[in-house]
C-alpha atoms as a PDB file:
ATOM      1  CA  UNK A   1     -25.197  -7.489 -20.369  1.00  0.00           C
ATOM      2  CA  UNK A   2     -22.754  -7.781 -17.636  1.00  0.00           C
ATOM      3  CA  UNK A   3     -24.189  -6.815 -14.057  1.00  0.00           C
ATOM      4  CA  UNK A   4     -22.450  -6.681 -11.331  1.00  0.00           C
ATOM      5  CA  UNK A   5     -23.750  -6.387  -7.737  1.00  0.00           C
ATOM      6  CA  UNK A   6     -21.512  -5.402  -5.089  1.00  0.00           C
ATOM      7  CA  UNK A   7     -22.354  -5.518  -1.044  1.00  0.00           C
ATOM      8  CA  UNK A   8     -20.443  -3.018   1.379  1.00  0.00           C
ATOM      9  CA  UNK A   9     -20.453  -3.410   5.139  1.00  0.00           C
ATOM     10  CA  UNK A  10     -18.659  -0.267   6.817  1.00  0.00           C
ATOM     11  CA  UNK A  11     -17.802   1.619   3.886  1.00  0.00           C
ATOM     12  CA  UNK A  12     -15.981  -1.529   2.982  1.00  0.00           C
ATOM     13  CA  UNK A  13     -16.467  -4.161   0.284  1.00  0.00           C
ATOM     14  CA  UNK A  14     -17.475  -7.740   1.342  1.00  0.00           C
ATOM     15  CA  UNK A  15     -18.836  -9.324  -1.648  1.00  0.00           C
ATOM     16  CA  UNK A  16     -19.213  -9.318  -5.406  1.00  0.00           C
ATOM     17  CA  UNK A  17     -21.193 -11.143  -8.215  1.00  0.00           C
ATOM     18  CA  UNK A  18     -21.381 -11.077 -11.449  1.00  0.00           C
ATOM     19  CA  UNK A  19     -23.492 -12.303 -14.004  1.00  0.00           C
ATOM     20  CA  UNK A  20     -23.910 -12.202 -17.541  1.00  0.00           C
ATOM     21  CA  UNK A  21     -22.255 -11.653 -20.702  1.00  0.00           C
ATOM     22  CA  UNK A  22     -21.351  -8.541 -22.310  1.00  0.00           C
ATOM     23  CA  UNK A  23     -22.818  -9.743 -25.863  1.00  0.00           C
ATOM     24  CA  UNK A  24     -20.652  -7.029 -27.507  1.00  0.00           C
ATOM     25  CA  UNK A  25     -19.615  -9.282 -30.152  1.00  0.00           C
ATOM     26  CA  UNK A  26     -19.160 -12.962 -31.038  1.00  0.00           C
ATOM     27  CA  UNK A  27     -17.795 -15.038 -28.619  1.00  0.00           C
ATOM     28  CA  UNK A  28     -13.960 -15.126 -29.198  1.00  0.00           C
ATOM     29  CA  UNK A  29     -14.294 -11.656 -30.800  1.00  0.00           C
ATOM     30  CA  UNK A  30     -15.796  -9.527 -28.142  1.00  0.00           C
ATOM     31  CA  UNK A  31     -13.617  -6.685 -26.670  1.00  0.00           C
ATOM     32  CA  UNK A  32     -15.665  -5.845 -23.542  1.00  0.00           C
ATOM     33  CA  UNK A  33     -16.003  -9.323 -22.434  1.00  0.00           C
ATOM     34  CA  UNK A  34     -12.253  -9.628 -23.087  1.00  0.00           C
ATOM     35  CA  UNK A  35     -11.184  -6.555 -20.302  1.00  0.00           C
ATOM     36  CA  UNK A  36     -13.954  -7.447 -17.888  1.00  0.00           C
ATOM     37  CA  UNK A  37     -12.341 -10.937 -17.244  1.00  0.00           C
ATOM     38  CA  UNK A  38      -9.117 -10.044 -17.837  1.00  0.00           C
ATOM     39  CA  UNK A  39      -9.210  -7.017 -15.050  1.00  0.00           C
ATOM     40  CA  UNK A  40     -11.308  -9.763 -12.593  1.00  0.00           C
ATOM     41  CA  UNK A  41      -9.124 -12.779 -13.344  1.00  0.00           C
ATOM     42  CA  UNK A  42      -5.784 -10.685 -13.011  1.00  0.00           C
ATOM     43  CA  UNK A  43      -7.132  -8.965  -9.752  1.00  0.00           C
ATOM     44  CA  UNK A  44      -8.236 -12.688  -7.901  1.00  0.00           C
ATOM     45  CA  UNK A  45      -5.138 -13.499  -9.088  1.00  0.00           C
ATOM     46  CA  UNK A  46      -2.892 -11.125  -7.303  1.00  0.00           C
ATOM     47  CA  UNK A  47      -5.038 -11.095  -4.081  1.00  0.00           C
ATOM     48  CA  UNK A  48      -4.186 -15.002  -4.082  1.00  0.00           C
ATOM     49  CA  UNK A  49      -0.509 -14.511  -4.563  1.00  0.00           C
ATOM     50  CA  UNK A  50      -0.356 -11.902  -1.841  1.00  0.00           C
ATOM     51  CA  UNK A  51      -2.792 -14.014   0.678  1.00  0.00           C
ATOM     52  CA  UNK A  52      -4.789 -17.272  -0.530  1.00  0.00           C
ATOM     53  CA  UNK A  53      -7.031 -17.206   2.581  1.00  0.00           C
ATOM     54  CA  UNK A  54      -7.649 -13.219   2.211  1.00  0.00           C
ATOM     55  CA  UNK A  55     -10.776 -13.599  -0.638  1.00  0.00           C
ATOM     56  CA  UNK A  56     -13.091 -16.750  -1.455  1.00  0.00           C
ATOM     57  CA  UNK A  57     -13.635 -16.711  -5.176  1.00  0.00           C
ATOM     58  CA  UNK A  58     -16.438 -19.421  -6.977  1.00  0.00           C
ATOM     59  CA  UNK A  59     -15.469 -18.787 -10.852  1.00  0.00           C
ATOM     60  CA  UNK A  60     -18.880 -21.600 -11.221  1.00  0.00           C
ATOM     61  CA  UNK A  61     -21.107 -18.466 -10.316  1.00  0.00           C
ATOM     62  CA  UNK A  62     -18.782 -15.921 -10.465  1.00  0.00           C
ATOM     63  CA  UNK A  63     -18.897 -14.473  -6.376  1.00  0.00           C
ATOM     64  CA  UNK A  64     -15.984 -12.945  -4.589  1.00  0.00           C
ATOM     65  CA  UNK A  65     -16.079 -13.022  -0.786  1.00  0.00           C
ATOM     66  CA  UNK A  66     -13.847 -10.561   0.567  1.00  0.00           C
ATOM     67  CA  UNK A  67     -13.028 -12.958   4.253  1.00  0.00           C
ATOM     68  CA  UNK A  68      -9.900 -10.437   5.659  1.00  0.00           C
ATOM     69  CA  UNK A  69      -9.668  -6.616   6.238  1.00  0.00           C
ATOM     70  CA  UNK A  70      -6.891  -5.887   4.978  1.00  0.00           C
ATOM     71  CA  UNK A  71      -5.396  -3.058   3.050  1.00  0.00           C
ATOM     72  CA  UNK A  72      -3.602  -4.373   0.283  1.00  0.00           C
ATOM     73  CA  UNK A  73      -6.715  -6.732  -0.099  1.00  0.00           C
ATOM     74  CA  UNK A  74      -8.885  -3.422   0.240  1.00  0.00           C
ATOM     75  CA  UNK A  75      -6.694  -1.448  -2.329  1.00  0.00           C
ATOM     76  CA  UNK A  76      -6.665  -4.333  -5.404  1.00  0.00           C
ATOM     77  CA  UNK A  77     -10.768  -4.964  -5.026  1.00  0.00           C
ATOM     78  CA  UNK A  78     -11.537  -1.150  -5.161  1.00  0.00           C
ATOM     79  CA  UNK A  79      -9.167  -1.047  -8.349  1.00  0.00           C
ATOM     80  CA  UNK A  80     -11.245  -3.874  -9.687  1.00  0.00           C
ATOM     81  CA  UNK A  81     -14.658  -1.937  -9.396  1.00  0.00           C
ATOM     82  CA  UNK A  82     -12.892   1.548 -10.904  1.00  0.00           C
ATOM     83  CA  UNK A  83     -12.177  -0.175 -13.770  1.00  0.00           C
ATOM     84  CA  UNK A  84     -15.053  -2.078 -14.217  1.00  0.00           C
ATOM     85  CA  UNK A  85     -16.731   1.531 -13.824  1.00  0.00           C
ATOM     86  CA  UNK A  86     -14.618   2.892 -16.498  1.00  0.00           C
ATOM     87  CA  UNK A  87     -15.381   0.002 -18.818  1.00  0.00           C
ATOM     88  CA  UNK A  88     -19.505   0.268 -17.735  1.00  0.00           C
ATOM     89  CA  UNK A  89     -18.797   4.138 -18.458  1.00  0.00           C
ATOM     90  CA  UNK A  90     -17.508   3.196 -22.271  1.00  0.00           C
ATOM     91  CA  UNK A  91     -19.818   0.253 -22.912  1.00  0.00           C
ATOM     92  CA  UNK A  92     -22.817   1.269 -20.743  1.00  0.00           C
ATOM     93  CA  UNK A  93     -25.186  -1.032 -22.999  1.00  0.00           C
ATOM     94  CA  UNK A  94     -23.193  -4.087 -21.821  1.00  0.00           C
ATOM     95  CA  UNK A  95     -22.172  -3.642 -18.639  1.00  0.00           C
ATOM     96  CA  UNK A  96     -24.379  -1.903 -15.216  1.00  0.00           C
ATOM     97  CA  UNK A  97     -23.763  -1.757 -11.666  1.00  0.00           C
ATOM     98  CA  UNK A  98     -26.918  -3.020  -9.616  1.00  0.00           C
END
């Protein structure tokens, strides 16, 4: 299972990790696994195009540090955690907010 663990400060996201695998299928085969690190990896990658210094992001451990305030920043992480919602919502056996 996927599990993700997000930390707000002022109504505001600051961190993320994530650990685990989805497991939904074999490895090279499994769907879930597939749109969970496609939605992260094309999210970190936009937030680096638009500002490199704006999120610190360890793909060892898999942490996001959210380091600026700022709106387009904001906007692309909370996008990131409504789809991971929508994918926990159709594969709640693999993946769970903690």
């Amino acid at each position: 299972m996927i599990k993700i663990y997000v930390k707000y400060e002022n109504e505001k996201v600051k961190e993320i990790k994530i650990k685990g695998h989805a497991l939904y299928d074999d490895f090279g085969k499994d769907i879930v696994c597939a749109s969970f690190s496609s939605i992260l990896i094309t999210t970190i990658n936009a937030i680096e195009m638009i500002d490199s210094d704006a999120i610190y992001y360890d793909d060892k451990i898999f942490l996001i540090n959210i380091l600026k305030d700022d709106e387009i920043v904001n906007k692309l992480i909370d996008n990131m955690i409504n789809l991971f919602q929508e994918l926990e919502h159709d594969y709640p056996e693999n993946i769970k907010f903690i």
